[in-house]
Protein backbone atom coordinates (compact mmCIF):
# COMPACT_ATOMS: atom_id res chain seq x y z
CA UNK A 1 4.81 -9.17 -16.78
CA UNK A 2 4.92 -6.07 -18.86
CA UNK A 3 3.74 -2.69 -17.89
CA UNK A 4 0.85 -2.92 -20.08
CA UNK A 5 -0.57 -6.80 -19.10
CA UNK A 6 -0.39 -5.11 -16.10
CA UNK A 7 -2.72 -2.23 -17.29
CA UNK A 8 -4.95 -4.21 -19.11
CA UNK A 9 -5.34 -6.58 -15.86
CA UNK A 10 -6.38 -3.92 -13.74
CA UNK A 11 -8.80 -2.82 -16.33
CA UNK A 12 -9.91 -5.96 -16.60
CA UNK A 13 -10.50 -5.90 -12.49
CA UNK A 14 -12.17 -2.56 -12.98
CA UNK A 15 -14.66 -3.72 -15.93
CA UNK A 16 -15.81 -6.87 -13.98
CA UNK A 17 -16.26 -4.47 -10.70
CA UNK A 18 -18.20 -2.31 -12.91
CA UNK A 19 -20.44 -4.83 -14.49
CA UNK A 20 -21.13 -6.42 -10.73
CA UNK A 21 -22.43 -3.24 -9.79
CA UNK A 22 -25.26 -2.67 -12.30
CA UNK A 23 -26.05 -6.30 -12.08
CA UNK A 24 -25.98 -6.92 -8.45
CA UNK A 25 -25.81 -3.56 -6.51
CA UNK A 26 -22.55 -4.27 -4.80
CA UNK A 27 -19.02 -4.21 -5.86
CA UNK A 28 -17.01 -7.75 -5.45
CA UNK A 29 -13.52 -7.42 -5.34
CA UNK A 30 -10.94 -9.83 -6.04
CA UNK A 31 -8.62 -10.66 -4.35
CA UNK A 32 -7.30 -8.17 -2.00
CA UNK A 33 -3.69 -9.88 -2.89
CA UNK A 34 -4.07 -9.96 -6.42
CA UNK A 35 -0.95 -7.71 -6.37
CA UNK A 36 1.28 -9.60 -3.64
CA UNK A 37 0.43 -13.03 -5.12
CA UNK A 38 2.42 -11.72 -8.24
CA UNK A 39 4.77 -9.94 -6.43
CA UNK A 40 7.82 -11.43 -8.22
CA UNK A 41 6.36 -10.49 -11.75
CA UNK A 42 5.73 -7.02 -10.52
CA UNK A 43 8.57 -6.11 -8.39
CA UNK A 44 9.93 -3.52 -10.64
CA UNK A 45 6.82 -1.68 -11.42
CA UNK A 46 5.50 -1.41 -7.61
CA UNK A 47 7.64 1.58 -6.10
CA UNK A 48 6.39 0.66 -2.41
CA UNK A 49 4.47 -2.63 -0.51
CA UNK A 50 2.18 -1.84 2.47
CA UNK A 51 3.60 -3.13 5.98
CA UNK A 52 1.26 -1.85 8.18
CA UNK A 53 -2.23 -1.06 8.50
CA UNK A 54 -3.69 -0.13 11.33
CA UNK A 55 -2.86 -2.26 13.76
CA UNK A 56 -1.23 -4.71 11.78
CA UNK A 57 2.44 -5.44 10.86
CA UNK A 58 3.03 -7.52 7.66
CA UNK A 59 6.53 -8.70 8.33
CA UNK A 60 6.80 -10.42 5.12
CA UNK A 61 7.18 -7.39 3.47
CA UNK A 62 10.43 -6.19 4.95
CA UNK A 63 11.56 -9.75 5.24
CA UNK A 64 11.62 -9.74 1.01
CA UNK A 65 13.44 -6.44 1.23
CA UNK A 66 10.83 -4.60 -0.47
CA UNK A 67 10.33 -1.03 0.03
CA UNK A 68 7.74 -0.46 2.52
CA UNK A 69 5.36 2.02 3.92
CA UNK A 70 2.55 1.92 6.34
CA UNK A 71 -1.35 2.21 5.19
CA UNK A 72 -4.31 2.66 6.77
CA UNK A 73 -7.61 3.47 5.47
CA UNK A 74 -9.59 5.78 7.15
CA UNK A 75 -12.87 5.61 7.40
CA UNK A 76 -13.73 6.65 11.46
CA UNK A 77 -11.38 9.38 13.48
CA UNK A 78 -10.75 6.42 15.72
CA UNK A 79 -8.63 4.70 12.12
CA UNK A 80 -5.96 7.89 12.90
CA UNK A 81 -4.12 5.77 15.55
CA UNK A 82 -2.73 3.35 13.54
CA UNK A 83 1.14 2.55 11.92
CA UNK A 84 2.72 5.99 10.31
CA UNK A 85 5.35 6.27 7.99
CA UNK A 86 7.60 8.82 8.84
CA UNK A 87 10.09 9.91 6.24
CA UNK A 88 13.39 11.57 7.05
CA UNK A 89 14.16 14.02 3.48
CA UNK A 90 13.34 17.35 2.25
CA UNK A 91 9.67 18.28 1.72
CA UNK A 92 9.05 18.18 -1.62
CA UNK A 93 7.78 15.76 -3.21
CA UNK A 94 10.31 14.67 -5.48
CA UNK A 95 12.73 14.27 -2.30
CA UNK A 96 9.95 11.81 -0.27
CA UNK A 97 9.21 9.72 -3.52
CA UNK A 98 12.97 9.39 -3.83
CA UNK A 99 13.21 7.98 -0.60
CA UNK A 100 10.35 5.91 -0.28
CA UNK A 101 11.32 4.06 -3.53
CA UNK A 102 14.76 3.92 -2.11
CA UNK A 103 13.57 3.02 1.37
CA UNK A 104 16.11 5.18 3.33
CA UNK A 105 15.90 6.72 6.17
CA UNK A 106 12.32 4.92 6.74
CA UNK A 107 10.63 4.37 9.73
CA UNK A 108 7.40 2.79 10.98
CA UNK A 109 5.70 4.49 13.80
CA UNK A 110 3.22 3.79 16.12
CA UNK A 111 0.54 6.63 16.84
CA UNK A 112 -1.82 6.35 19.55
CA UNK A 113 -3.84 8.48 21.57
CA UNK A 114 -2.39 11.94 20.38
CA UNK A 115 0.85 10.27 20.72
CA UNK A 116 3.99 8.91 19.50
CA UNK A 117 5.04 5.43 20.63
CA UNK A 118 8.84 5.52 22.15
């Protein structure tokens, strides 16, 4: 898939969410794996795949080699203990998307109640 049928798709996704909306009043999403289910096609264009959110671990992420990070949405305080990413490189931001796309020094985290797990 080229980086443009990939535009257009999404575009596509975000005209049909749009049109929903003023005809229903809610927003219907696809499928929340539109992405994974053509993982293969978009390999090179993704720079990192969730393995975590929340309390969830994907392990079929790392298990493909992929580089990974861990997501959470946050909607309630409560969402802040969840799976971190925690990123060993300078602070810039250059230096952390080099190693996130690289996936070294990487780790996944566990926060929970104002703390780190060991």
């Amino acid at each position: 898939m080229r980086e443009d049928d990939f535009a257009a798709d999404l575009e596509d996704i975000a005209a049909q969410a749009r049109r929903a909306w003023t005809t229903y009043g809610m927003l219907l999403v696809p499928s929340t794996c539109y992405l994974w289910d053509r993982r293969d096609e978009l390999a090179d264009l993704v720079d990192v795949w969730e393995a975590a959110n929340r309390d969830d671990l994907f392990s079929v992420t790392s298990l493909k080699h992929f580089p990974y990070v861990a997501n959470s949405d946050f909607h309630k305080p409560k969402h802040l203990y969840s799976w971190k990413t925690l990123v060993r490189s300078e602070k810039t931001w250059p230096a952390v998307k080099d190693a996130l796309r690289q996936n070294v020094d990487i780790a996944l985290t566990l926060y929970r109640d104002g703390s780190w797990a060991a």
